[in-house]
Every structure is written in C-alpha cells, then in structure tokens.
C-alpha atoms as a PDB file:
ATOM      1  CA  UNK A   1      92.694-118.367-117.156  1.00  0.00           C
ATOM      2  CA  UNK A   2      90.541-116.608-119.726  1.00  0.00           C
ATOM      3  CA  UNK A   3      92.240-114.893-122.676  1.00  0.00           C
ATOM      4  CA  UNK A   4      90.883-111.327-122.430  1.00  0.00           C
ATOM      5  CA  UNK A   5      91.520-108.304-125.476  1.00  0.00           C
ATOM      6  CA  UNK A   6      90.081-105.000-124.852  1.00  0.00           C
ATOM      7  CA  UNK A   7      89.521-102.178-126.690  1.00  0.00           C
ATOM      8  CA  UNK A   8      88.490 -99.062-125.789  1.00  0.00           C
ATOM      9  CA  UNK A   9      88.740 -95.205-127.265  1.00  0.00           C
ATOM     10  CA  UNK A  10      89.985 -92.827-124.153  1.00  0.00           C
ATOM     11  CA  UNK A  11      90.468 -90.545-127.459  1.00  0.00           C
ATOM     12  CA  UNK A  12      87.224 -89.353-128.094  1.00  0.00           C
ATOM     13  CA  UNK A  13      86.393 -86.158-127.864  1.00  0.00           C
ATOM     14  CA  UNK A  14      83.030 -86.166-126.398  1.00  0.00           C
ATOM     15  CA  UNK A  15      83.194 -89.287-124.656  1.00  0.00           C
ATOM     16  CA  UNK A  16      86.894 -90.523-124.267  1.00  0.00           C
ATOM     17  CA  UNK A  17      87.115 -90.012-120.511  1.00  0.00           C
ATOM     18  CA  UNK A  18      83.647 -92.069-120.258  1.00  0.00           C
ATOM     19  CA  UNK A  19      85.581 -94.822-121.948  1.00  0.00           C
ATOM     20  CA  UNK A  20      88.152 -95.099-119.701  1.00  0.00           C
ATOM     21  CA  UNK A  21      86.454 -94.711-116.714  1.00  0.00           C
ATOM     22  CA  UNK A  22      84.799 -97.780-118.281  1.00  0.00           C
ATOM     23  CA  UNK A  23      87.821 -99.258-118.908  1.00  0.00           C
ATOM     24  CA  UNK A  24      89.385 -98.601-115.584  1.00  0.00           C
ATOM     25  CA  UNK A  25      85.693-100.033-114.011  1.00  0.00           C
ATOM     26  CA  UNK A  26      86.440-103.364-115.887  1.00  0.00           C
ATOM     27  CA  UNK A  27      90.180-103.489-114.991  1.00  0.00           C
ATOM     28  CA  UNK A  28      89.264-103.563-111.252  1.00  0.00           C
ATOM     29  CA  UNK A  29      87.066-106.984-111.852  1.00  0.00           C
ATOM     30  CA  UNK A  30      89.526-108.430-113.837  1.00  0.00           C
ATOM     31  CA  UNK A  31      92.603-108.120-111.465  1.00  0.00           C
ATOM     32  CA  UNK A  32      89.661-109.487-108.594  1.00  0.00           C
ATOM     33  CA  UNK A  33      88.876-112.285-110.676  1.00  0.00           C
ATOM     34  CA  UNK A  34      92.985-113.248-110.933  1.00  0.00           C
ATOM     35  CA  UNK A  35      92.526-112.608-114.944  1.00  0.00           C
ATOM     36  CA  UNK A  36      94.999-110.967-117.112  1.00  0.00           C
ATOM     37  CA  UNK A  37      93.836-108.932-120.133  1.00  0.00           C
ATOM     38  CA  UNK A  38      95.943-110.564-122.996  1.00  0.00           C
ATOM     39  CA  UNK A  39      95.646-107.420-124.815  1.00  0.00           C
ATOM     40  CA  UNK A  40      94.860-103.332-124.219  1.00  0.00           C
ATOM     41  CA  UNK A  41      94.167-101.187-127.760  1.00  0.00           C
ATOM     42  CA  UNK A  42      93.428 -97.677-126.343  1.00  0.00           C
ATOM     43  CA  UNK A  43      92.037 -94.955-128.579  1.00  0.00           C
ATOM     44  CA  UNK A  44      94.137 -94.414-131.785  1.00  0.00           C
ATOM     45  CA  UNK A  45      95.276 -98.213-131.342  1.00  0.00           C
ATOM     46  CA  UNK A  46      92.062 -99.273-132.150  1.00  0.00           C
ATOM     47  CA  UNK A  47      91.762-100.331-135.801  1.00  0.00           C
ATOM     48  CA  UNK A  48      91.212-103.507-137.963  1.00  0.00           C
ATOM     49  CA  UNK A  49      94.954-104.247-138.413  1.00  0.00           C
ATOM     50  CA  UNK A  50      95.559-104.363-134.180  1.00  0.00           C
ATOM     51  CA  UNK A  51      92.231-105.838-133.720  1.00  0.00           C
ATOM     52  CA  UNK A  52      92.902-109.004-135.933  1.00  0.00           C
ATOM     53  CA  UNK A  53      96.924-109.507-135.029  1.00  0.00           C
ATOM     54  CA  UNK A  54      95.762-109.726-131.179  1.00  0.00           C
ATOM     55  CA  UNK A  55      93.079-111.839-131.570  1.00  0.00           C
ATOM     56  CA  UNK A  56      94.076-114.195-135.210  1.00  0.00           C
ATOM     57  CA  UNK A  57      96.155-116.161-132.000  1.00  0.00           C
ATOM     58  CA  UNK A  58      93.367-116.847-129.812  1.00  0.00           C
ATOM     59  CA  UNK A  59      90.572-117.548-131.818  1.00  0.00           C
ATOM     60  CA  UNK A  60      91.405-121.266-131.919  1.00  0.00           C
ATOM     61  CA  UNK A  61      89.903-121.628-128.468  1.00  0.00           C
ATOM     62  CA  UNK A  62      87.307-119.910-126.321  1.00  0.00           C
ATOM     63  CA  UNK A  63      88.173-115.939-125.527  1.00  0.00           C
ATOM     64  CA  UNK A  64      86.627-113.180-124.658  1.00  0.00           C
ATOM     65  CA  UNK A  65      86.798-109.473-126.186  1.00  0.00           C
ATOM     66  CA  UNK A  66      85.333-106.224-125.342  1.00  0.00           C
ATOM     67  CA  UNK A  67      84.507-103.178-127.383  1.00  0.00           C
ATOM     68  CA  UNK A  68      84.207 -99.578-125.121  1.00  0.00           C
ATOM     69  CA  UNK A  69      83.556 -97.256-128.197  1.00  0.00           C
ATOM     70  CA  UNK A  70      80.691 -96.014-130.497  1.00  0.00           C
ATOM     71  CA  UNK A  71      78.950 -98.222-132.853  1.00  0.00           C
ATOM     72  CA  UNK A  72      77.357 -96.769-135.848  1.00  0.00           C
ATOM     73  CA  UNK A  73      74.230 -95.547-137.117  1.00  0.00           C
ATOM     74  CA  UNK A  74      73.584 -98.855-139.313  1.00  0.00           C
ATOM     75  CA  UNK A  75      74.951-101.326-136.883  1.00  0.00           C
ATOM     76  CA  UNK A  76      77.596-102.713-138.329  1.00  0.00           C
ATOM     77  CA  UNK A  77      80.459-101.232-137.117  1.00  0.00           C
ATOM     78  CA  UNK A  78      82.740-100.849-134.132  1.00  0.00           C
ATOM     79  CA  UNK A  79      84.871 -97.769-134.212  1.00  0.00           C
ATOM     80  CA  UNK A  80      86.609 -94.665-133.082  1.00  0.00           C
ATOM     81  CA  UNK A  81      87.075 -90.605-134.333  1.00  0.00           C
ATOM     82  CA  UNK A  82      89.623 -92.132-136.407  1.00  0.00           C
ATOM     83  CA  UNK A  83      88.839 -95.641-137.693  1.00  0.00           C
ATOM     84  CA  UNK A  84      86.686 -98.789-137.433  1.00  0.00           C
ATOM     85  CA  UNK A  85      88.241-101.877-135.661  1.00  0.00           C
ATOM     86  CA  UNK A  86      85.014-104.367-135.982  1.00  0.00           C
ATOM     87  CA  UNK A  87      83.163-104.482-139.083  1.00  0.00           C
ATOM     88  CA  UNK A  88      81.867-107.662-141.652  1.00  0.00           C
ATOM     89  CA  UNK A  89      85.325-107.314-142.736  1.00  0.00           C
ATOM     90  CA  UNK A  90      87.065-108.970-139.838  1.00  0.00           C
ATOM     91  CA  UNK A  91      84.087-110.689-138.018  1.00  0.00           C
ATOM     92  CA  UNK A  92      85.596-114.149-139.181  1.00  0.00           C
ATOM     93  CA  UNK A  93      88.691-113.205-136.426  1.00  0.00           C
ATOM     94  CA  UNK A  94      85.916-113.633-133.989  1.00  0.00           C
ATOM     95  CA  UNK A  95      85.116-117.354-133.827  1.00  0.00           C
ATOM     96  CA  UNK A  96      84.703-118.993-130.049  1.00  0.00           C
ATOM     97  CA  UNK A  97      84.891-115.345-128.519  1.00  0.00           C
ATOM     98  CA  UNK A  98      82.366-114.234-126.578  1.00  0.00           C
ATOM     99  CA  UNK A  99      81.891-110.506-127.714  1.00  0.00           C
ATOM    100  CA  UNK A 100      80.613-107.807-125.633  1.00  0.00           C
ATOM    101  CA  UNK A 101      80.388-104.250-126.487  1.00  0.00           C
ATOM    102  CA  UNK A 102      78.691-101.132-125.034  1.00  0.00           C
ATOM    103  CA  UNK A 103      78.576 -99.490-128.698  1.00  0.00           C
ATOM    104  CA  UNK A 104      75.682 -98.034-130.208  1.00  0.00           C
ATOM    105  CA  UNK A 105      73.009-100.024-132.536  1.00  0.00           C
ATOM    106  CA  UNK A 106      75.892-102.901-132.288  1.00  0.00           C
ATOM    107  CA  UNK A 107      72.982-105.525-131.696  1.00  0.00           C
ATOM    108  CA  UNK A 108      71.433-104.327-135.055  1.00  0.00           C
ATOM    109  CA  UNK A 109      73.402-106.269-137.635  1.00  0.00           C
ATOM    110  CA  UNK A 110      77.023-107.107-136.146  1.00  0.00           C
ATOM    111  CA  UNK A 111      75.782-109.102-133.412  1.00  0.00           C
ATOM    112  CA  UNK A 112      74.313-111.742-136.097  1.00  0.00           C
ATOM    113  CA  UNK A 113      77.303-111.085-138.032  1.00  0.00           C
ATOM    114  CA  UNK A 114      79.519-112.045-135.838  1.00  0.00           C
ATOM    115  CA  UNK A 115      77.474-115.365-134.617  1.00  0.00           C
ATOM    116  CA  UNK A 116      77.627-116.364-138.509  1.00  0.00           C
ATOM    117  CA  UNK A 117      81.814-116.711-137.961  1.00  0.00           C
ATOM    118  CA  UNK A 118      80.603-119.029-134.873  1.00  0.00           C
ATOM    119  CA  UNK A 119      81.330-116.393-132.587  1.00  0.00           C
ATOM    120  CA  UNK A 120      79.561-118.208-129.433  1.00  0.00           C
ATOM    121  CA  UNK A 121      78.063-115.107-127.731  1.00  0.00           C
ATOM    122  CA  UNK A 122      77.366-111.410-128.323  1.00  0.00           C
ATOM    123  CA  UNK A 123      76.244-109.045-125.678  1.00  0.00           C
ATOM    124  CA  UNK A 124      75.043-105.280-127.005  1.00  0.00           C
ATOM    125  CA  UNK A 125      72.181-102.880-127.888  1.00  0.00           C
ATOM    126  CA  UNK A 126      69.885-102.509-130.464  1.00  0.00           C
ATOM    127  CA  UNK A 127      69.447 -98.944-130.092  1.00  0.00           C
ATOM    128  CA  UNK A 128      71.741 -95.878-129.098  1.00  0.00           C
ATOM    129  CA  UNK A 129      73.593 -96.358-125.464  1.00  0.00           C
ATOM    130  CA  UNK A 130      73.716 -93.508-123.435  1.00  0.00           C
ATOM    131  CA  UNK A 131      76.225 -91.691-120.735  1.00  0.00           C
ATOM    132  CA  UNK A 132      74.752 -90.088-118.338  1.00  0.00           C
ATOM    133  CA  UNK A 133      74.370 -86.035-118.807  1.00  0.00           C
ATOM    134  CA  UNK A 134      75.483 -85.660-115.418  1.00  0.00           C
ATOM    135  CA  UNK A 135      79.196 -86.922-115.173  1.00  0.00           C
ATOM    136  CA  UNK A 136      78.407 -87.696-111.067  1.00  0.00           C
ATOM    137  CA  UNK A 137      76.187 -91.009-112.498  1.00  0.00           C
ATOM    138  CA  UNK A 138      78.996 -92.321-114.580  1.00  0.00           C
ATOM    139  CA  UNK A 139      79.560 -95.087-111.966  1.00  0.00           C
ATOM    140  CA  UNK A 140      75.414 -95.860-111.906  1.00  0.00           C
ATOM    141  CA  UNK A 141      75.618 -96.335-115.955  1.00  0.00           C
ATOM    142  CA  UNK A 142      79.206 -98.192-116.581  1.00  0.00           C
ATOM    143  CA  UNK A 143      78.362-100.947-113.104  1.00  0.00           C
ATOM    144  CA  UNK A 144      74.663-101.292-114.996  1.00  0.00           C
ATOM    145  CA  UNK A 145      76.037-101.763-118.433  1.00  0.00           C
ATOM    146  CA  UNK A 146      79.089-103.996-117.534  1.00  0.00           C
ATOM    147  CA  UNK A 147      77.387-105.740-114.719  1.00  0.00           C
ATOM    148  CA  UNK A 148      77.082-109.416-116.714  1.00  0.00           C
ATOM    149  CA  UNK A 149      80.300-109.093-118.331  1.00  0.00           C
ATOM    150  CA  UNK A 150      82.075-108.240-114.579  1.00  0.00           C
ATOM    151  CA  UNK A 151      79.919-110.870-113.046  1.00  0.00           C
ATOM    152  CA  UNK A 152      81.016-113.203-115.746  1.00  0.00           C
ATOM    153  CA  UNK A 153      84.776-113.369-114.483  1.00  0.00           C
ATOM    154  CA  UNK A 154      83.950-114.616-110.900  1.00  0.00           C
ATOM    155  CA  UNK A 155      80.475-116.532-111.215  1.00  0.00           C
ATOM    156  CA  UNK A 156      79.624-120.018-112.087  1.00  0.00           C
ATOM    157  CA  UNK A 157      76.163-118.771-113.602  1.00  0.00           C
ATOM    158  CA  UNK A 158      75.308-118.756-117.277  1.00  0.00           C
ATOM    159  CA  UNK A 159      75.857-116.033-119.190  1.00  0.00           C
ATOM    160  CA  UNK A 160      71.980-116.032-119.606  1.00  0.00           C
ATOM    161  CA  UNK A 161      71.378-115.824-116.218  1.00  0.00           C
ATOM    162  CA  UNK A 162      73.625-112.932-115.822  1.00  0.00           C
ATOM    163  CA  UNK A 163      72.549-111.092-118.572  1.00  0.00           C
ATOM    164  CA  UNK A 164      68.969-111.406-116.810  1.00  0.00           C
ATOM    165  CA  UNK A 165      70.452-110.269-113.727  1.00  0.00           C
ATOM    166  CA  UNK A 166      72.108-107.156-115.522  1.00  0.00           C
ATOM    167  CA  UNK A 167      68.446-106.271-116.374  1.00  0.00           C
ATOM    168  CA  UNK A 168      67.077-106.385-112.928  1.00  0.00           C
ATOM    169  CA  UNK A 169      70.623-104.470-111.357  1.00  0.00           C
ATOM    170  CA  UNK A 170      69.961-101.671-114.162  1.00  0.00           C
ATOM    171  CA  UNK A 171      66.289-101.461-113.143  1.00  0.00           C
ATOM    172  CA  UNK A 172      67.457-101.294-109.270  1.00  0.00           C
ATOM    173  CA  UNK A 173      69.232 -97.959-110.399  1.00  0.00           C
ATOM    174  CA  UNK A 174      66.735 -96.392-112.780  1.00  0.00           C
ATOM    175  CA  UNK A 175      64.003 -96.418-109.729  1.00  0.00           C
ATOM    176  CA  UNK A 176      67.022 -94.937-107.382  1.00  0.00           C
ATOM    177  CA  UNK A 177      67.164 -92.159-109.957  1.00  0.00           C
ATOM    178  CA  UNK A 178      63.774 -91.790-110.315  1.00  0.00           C
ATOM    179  CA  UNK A 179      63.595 -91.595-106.243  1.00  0.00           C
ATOM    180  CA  UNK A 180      66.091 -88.597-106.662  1.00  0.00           C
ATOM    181  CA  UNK A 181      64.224 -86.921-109.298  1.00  0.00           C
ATOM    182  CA  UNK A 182      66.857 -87.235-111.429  1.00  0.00           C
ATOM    183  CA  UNK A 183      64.706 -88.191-114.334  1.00  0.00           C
ATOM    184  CA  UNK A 184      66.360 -87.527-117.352  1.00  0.00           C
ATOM    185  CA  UNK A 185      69.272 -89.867-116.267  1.00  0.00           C
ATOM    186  CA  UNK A 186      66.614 -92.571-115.182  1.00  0.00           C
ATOM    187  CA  UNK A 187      65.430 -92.331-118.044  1.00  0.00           C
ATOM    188  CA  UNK A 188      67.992 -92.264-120.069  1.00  0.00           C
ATOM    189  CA  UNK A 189      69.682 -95.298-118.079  1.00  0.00           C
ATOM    190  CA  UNK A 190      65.706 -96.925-118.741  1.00  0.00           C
ATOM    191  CA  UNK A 191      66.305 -96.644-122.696  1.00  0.00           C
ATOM    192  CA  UNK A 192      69.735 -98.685-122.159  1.00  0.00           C
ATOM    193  CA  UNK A 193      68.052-101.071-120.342  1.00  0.00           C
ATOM    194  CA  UNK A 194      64.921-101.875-123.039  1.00  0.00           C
ATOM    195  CA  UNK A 195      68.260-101.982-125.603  1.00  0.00           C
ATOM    196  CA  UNK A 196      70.300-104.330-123.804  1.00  0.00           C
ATOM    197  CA  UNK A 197      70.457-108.256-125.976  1.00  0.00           C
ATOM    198  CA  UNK A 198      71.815-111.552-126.356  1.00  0.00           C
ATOM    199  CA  UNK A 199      72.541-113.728-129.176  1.00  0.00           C
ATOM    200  CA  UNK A 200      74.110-116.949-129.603  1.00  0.00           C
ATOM    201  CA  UNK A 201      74.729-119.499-126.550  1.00  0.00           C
ATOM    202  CA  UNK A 202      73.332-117.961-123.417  1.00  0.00           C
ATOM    203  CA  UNK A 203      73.959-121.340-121.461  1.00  0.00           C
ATOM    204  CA  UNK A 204      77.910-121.078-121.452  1.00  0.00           C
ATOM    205  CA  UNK A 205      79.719-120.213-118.508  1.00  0.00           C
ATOM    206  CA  UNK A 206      82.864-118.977-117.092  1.00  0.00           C
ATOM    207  CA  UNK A 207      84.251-122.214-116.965  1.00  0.00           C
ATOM    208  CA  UNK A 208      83.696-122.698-120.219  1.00  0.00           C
ATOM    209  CA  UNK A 209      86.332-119.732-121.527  1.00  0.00           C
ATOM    210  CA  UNK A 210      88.910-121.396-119.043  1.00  0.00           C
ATOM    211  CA  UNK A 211      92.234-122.306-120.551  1.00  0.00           C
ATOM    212  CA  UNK A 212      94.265-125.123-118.666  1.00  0.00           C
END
C-alpha cells in the first residue's frame, strides 16, 4: 500500500470545478490500483497547518502527495484564493515523498526546494499550466497532465519512464486537436507539454513507495 495525501482547491472561483474534476480523474486510478488516499484537503482545507499534521506522520517512509491548485508567479508556492499550503516554510515535511503537482511555475524554485529536504521526486511545470478554454477538453488536459502520476499506481516502470511516456500521450492529443482544428486548445495543451519536468530520482518505482 502507498500512503497517498491529496490536496486540491474545488473552491476556486475560476477554476475550482477543473480541480475536482481533476481530483475525481485521480480518485478513479487510485480505487483501480486497490490504493487508499490517506488523506483529502479540499479547497478551504488546504493550508500549511493541515498540510504538515497529515503528512509530519508519514514522512518517515516513502509517500506520495499531490497538489491540484495554482502555483504562483515566483514559483515558490502552492496555494489557494485563501492561503498557501506548500511553501520553503514547510518543504522539510516533505522528505521521501514523491511530490507531484499540476500548479503553475511550481518547477521554478519549489521543485529544488523541496529535493533539498530529500524529497525523492518532484513532478511539475516551469511555466504557467493551462485548462482548456473549452470545458468539453477537460478530460484531454487532466488524462495528459496526470497520465505518469495515474500510471504510477499500477506500473512497474520508473517514474522516468513514465514521465517520458506522459510526454508522448500529451503529444498524441495535441495532434488530435490540431486534426480538429481546435488550435488554441492544441496549443495551449502544446505549452503544458514543453513545461512539464522532473527532478530528483527518476529511477524509483511503484514498488518502491510500497509499505508492508
């Protein structure tokens, strides 16, 4: 079993139903994978005081959490409307987690942050990550931006191999949409894609995160 904390904001105003749909998305390949989120902080749950008391218990072993929210402007922060719930003032709660967020710019400085606590992984962008315009191609953006992380749960491949994977999937989808002459969500869903990064330990794997 991997020891899973999520947090998403279904508050926002511009983008909160985005985030759940997200959230709902990853929910489906977590109960397919027989995993059990250890922990759900929705929308006005989501601040520094939640974030550390769920995950100050697991951070003694390998666990994995995921951020469904903005990230800010300079890159350093996690956060909702209403507060931030990853900054450089908690990134030492994030040692042995392998961290993946869909927030904005979140590959800019938190990423390395983060790795400096001996978090073992980050997954994120280094530039803004964008819905779609269109609500119909919500599906097309949230499979292509959570497709490592949902792969991760069931697959014996390393998380550098999925996150190469992810790349290919997301191009798969951008040349759909281009096919459709939908081009302002291709490319849109292209300037995700060139943002999408690693750091830290590409080579783990699932088994990896297992606790006996």
């Amino acid at each position: 079993m991997i020891k899973i904390v999520v947090a998403y904001d279904d508050n926002d105003s511009e983008l909160g139903d985005y985030f759940e749909e997200s959230y709902k998305n990853l929910l489906q390949a977590i109960h397919a994978s027989n995993e059990t989120p250890t922990t759900v902080l929705r929308g006005l749950e989501c601040n520094e005081a939640n974030v550390n008391n769920a995950v100050n218990p697991l951070k003694a072993n390998p666990f994995l959490f995921v951020g469904l929210s903005h990230g800010d402007e300079t890159g350093n922060y996690l956060l909702t409307e209403n507060n931030t719930y990853v900054s450089p003032n908690n990134a030492v709660n994030f040692t042995n987690s392998f961290f993946y967020t869909t927030g904005c710019n979140s590959g800019l400085d938190l990423g390395e942050n983060l790795l400096q606590y001996d978090c073992k992984v980050f997954v994120g962008y280094t530039d803004n990550s964008k819905a779609p315009l269109n609500e119909d191609y919500n599906s097309i953006f949230i499979d292509c931006e959570l497709y490592a992380l949902k792969q991760f749960l069931s697959s014996d491949l390393t998380i550098n191999e999925l996150f190469n994977e992810m790349l290919s999937y997301t191009q798969t989808q951008i040349d759909w949409l281009f096919a459709k002459d939908e081009i302002v969500e291709a490319m849109d869903l292209q300037s995700n894609k060139d943002c999408m990064m690693i750091f830290g330990d590409g080579s783990l794997r699932n088994q990896n995160f297992e606790l006996n």
